[in-house]
Protein backbone atom coordinates (compact mmCIF):
# COMPACT_ATOMS: atom_id res chain seq x y z
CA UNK A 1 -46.30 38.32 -75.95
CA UNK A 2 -42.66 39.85 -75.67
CA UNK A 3 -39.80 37.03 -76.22
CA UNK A 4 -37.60 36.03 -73.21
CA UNK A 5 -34.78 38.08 -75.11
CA UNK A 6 -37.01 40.82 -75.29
CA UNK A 7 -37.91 41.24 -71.29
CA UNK A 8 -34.13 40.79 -70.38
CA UNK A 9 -32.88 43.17 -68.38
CA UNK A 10 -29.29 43.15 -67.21
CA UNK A 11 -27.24 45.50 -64.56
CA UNK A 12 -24.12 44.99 -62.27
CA UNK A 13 -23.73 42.74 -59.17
CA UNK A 14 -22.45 45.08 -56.97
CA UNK A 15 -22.23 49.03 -56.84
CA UNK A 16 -19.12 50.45 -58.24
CA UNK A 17 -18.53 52.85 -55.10
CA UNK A 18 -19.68 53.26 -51.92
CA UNK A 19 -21.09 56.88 -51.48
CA UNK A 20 -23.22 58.54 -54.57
CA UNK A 21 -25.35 62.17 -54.67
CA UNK A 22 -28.62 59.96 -55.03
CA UNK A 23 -29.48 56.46 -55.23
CA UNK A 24 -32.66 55.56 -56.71
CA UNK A 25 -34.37 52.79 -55.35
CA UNK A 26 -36.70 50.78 -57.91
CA UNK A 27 -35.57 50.89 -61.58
CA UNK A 28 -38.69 50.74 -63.43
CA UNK A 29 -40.02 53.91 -65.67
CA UNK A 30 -39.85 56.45 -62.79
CA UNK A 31 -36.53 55.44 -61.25
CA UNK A 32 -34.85 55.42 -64.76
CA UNK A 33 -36.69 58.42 -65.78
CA UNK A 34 -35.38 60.06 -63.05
CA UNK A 35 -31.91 58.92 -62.91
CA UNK A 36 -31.64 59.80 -66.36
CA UNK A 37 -32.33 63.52 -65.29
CA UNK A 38 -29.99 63.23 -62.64
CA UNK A 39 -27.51 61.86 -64.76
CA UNK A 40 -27.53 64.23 -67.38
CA UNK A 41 -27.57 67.11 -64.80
CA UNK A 42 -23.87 65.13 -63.94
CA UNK A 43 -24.97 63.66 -60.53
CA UNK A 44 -23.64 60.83 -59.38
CA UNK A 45 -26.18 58.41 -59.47
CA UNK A 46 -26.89 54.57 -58.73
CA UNK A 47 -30.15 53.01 -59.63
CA UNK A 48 -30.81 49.87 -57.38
CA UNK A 49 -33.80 47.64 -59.32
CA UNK A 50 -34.41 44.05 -58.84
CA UNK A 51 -35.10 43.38 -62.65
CA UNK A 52 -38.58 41.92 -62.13
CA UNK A 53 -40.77 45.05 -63.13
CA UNK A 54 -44.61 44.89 -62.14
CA UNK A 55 -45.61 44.72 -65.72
CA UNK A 56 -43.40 41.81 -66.60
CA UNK A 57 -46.64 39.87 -66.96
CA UNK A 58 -48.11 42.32 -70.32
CA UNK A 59 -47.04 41.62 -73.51
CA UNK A 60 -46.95 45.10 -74.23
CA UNK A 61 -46.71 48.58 -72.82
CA UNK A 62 -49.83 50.98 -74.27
CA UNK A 63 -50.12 54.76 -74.69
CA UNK A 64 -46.90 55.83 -73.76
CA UNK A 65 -45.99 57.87 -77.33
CA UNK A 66 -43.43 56.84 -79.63
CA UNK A 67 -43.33 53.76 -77.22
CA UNK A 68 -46.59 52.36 -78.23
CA UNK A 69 -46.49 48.33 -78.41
CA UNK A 70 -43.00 48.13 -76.78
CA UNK A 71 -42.11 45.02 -74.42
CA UNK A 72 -41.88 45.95 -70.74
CA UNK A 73 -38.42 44.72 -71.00
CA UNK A 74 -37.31 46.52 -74.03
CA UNK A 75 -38.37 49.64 -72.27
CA UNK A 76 -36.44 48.69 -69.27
CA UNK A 77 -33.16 47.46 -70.90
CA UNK A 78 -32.90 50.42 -73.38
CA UNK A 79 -33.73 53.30 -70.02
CA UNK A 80 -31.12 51.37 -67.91
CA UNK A 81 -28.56 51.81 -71.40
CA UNK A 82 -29.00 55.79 -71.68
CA UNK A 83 -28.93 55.66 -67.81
CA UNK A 84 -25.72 54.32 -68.13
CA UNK A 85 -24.21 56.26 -71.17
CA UNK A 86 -24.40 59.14 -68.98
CA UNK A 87 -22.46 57.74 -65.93
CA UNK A 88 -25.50 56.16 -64.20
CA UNK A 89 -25.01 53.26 -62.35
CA UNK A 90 -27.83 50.45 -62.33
CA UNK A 91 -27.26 47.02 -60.29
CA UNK A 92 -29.85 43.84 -60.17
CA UNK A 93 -30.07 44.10 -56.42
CA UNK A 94 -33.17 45.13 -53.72
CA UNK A 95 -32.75 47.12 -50.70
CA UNK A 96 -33.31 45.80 -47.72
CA UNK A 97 -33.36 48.59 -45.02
CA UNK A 98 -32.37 52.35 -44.78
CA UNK A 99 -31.57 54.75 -42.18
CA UNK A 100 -30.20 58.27 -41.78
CA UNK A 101 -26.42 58.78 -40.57
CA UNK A 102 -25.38 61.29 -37.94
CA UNK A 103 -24.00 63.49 -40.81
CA UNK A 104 -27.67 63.54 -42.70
CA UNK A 105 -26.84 60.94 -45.04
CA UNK A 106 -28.54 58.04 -46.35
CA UNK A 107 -27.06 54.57 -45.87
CA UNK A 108 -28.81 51.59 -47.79
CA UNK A 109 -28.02 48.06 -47.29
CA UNK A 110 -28.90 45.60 -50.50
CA UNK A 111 -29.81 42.35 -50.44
CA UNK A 112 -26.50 41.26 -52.02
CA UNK A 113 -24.84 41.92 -49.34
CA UNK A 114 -23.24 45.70 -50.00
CA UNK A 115 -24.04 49.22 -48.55
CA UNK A 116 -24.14 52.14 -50.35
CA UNK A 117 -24.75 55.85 -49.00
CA UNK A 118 -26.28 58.81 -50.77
CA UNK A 119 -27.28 62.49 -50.33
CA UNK A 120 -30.71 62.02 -51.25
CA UNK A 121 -33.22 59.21 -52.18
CA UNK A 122 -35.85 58.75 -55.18
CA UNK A 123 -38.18 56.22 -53.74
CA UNK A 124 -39.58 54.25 -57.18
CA UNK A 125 -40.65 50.93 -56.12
CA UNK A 126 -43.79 51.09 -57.26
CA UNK A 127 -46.70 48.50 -56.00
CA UNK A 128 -48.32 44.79 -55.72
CA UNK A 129 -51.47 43.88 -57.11
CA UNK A 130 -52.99 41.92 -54.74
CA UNK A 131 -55.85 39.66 -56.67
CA UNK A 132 -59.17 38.52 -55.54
CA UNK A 133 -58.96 35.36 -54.55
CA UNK A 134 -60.13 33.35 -57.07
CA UNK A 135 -58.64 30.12 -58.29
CA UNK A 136 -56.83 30.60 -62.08
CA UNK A 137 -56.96 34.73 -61.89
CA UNK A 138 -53.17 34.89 -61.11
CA UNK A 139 -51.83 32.89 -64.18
CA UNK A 140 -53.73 35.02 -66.62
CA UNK A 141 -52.97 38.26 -64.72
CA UNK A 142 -52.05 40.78 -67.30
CA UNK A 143 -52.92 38.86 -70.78
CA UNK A 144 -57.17 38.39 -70.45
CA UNK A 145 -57.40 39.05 -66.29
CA UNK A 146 -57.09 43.15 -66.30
CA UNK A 147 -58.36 46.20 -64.56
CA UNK A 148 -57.44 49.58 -66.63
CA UNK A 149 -58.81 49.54 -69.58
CA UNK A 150 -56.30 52.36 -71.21
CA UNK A 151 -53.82 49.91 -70.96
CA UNK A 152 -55.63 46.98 -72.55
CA UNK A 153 -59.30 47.88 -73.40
CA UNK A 154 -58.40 48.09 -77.18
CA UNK A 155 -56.69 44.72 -77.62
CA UNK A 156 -60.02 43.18 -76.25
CA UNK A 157 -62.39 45.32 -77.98
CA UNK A 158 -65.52 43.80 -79.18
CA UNK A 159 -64.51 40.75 -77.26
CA UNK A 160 -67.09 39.03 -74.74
CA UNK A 161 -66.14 40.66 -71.09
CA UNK A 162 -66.70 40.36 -67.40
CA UNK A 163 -66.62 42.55 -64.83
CA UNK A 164 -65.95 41.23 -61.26
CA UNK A 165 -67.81 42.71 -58.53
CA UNK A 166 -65.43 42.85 -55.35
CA UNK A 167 -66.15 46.32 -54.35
CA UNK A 168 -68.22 49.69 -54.97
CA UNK A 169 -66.41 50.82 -57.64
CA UNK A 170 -67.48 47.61 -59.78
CA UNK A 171 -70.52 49.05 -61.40
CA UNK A 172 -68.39 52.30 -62.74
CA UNK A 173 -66.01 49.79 -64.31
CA UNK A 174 -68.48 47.75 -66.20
CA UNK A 175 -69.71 51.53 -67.31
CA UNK A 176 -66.13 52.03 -68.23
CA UNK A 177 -64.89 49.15 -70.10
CA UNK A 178 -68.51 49.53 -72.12
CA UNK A 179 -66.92 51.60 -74.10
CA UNK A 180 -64.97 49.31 -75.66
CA UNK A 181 -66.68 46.32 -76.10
CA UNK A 182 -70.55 46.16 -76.09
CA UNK A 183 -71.06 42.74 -74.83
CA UNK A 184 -70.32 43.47 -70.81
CA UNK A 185 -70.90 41.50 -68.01
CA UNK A 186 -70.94 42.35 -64.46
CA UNK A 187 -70.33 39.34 -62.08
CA UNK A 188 -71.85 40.42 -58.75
CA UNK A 189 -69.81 38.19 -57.19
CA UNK A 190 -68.81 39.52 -53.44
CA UNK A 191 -69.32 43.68 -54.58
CA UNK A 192 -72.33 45.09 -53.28
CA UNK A 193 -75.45 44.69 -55.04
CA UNK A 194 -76.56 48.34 -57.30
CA UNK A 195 -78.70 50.67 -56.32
CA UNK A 196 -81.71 51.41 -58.42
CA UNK A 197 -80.42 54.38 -60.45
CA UNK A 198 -77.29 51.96 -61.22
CA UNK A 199 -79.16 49.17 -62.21
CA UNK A 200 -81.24 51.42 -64.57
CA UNK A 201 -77.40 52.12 -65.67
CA UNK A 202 -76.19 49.20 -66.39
CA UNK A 203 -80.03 48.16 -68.65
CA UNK A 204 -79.69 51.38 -70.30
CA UNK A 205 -76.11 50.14 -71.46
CA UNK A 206 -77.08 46.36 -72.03
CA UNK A 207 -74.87 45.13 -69.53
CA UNK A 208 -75.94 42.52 -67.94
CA UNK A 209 -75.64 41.51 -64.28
CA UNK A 210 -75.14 38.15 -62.91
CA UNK A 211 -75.80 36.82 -59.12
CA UNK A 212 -73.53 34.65 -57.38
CA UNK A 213 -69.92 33.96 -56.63
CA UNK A 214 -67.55 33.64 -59.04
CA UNK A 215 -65.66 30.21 -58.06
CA UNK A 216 -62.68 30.30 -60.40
CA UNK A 217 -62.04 30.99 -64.32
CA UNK A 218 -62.04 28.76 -67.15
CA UNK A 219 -58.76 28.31 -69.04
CA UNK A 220 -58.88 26.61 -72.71
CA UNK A 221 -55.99 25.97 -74.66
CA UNK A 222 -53.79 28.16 -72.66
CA UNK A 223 -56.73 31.45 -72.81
CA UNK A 224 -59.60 32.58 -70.40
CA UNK A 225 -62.82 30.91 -72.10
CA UNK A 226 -65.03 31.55 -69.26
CA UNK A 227 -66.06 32.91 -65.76
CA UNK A 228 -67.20 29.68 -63.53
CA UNK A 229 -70.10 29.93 -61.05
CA UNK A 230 -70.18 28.32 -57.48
CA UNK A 231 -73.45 27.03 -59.23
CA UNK A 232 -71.26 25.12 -61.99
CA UNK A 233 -72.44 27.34 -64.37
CA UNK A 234 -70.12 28.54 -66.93
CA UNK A 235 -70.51 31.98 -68.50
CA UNK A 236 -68.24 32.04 -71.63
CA UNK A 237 -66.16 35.42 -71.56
CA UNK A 238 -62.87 36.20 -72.96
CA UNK A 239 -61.31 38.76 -71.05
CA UNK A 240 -62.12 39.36 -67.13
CA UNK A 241 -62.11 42.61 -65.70
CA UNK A 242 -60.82 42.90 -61.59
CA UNK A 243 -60.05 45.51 -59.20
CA UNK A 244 -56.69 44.55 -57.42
CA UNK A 245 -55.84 46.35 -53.78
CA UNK A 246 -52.74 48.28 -54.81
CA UNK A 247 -49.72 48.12 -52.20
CA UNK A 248 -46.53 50.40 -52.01
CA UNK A 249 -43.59 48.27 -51.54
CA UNK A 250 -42.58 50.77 -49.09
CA UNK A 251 -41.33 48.20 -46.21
CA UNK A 252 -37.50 49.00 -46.07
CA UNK A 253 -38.32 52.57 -45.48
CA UNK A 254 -39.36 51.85 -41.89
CA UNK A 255 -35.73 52.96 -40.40
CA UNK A 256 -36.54 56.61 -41.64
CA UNK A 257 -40.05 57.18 -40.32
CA UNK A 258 -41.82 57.05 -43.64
CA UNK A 259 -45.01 55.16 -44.05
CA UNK A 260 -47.92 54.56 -46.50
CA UNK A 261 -51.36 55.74 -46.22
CA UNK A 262 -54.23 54.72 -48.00
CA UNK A 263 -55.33 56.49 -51.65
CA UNK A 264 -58.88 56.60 -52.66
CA UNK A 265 -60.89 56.76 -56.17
CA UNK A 266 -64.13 58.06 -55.64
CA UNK A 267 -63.93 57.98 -51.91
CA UNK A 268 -62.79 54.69 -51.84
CA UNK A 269 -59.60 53.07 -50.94
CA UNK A 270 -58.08 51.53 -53.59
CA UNK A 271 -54.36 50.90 -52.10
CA UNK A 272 -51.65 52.73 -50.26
CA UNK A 273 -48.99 55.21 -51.32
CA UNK A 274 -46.25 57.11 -49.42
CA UNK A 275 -47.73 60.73 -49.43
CA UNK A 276 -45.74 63.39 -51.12
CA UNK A 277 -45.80 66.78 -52.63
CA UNK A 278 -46.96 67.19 -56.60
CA UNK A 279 -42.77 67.21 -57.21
CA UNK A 280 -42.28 63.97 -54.63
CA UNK A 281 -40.73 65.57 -52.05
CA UNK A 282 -41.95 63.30 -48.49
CA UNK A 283 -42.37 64.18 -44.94
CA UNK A 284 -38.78 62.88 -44.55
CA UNK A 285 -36.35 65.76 -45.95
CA UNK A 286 -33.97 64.27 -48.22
CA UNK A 287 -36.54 61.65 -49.61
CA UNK A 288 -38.77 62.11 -52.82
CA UNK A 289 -41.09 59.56 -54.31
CA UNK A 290 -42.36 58.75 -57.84
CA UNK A 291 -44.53 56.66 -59.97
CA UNK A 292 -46.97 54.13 -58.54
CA UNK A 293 -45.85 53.91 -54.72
CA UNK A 294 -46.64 57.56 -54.67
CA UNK A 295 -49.85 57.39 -57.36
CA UNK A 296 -51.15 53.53 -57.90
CA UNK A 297 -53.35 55.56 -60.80
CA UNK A 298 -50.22 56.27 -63.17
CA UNK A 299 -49.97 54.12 -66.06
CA UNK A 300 -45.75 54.21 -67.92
CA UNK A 301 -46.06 57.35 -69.57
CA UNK A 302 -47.43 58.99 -66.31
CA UNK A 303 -44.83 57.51 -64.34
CA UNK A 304 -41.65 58.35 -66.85
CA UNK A 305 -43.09 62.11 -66.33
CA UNK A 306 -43.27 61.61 -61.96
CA UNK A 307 -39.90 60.26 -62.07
CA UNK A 308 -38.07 63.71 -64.46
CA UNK A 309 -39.67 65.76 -62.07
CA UNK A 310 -38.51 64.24 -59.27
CA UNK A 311 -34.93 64.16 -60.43
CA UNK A 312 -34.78 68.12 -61.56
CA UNK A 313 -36.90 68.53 -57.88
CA UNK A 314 -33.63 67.23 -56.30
CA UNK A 315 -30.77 68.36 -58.50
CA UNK A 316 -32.64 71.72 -57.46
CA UNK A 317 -32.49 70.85 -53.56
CA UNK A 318 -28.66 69.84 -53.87
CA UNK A 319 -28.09 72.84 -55.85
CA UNK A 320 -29.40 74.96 -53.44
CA UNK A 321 -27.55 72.82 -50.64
CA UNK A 322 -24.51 73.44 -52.25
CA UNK A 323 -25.10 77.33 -52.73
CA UNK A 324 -25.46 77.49 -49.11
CA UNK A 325 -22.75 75.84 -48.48
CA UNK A 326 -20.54 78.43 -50.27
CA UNK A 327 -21.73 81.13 -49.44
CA UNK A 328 -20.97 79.91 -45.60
CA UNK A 329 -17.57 78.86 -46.65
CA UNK A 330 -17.16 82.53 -48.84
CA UNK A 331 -18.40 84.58 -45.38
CA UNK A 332 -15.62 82.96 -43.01
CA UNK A 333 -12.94 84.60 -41.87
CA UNK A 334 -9.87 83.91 -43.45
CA UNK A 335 -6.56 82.84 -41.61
CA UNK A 336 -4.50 86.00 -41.07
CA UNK A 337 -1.25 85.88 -43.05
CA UNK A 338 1.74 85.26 -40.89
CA UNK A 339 4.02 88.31 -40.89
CA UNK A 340 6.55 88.44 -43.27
């Protein structure tokens, strides 16, 4: 685990001015990715980010390169630095709602009381797991309770894990996360039961399959020991393997029209995103999305990338903007000089 001085991340109470080219809502990898772009293309640019990043729970962020084994908030407090050595902006705030001004701008009011307006809008809030409900799940969410196993199958490889069933896609994880560990588990739990070619899967792999619900997890000495039956029975595991609904925190978009829609894996929904082109750009002109509320699939790395090419999407859109603009403003008729 990260220290407490590690996962601090600091930024300004209140927004230095009141009108900006772009704010970026949601400060994580994507929004400082992006405003770093932005920044450096010398946009005016204020990242809004309430400083409590999904990840904050993981010790450590994994196969982003040259940032392998970094703290969540190291990542955070050094992006929102360079943001900021380049005339970025970043304040510890949330917006609350957003809607578009008679003159196509964006106004935003934060939490904190202040309201900021902007050309254009990089969405980045990313998502909510939302656990099955099983008692003790939350509290080791992100050290021995996972679900991708590119983020943490190596730091429980070889270890004794479970796999719980809440859904169709249960038996393709315990396939998965096989690869790293050959003493698998799959809980059946409230997922459907397997088919017949899956079951032959899962023998042909040695993992085994359990019946029952799951009633809660065992916790010793401050780990996960063990997956708890509604029998009473206690299967001893060491890391747990779920499948969490994904949710954009998309609410405050609302005043502009924009809303989520579901994303599937494998033909199955897995959470919602706000739909966008493959550079972010939404159904609402003026609005571009990146990272996890556009993709719950990303991991950092993936994210860091969304969020650059979202920012040189839009520096491209106001640059063009801007062009027209001049070229209107070139084409008018000029005053006639008075006579002399």
């Amino acid at each position: 685990m990260s220290t407490a001085a590690e996962q601090k991340v600091t930024g300004a109470d209140a927004p230095a001015r009141g009108c900006y080219d772009i704010v970026v809502v949601g400060g994580g990898a994507a929004g400082l990715s992006g405003a770093l772009a932005l920044a450096r293309a010398r946009r005016s640019v204020l990242v809004v980010d309430s400083g409590r990043p999904r990840n904050a729970p993981a010790g450590h962020v994994h196969a982003y390169l040259t940032q392998e084994g970094v703290a969540p908030g190291q990542i955070l407090a050094t992006g929102r630095a360079e943001v900021s050595g380049y005339g970025g902006e970043v304040v510890t705030d949330t917006v609350e709602a957003a809607e578009r001004l008679e003159d196509g701008r964006f106004r935003l009011v934060l939490a904190g009381g202040a309201a900021v307006e902007a050309d254009r809008l990089l969405v980045t809030t990313g998502l909510i797991d939302e656990l099955p409900q099983v008692p003790g799940l939350t509290g080791r969410w992100g050290q021995e309770v996972l679900h991708c196993p590119y983020c943490h199958g190596y730091e429980v490889r070889d270890q004794a894990v479970g796999v719980l069933s809440t859904g169709p896609m249960a038996v393709h994880q315990a396939l998965m996360w096989r690869q790293w560990s050959d003493d698998v588990t799959l809980f059946l739990h409230t997922g459907p039961e397997p088919d017949e070619d899956e079951y032959e899967q899962l023998a042909a792999r040695d993992i085994a399959v359990v019946d029952g619900r799951v009633a809660s997890v065992e916790v010793t000495d401050g780990r996960l020991s063990g997956v708890v039956l509604d029998s009473g029975k206690v299967i001893a595991r060491q890391a747990l393997v779920v499948a969490p609904r994904f949710t954009a925190r998309a609410g405050f978009l609302a005043g502009l029209g924009l809303e989520v829609s579901d994303q599937e894996m494998g033909g199955v929904a897995v959470g919602t995103r706000i739909a966008a082109d493959p550079a972010g750009a939404t159904g609402v002109p003026g609005v571009w999305v990146a990272g996890n509320v556009a993709d719950v699939s990303l991991q950092v790395i993936g994210a860091a990338a969304a969020g650059v090419r979202a920012g040189a999407a839009i520096n491209a859109d106001l640059i063009a903007e801007e062009t027209r603009r001049a070229v209107e403003d070139r084409r008018r008729p000029r005053e006639a000089a008075p006579a002399g």
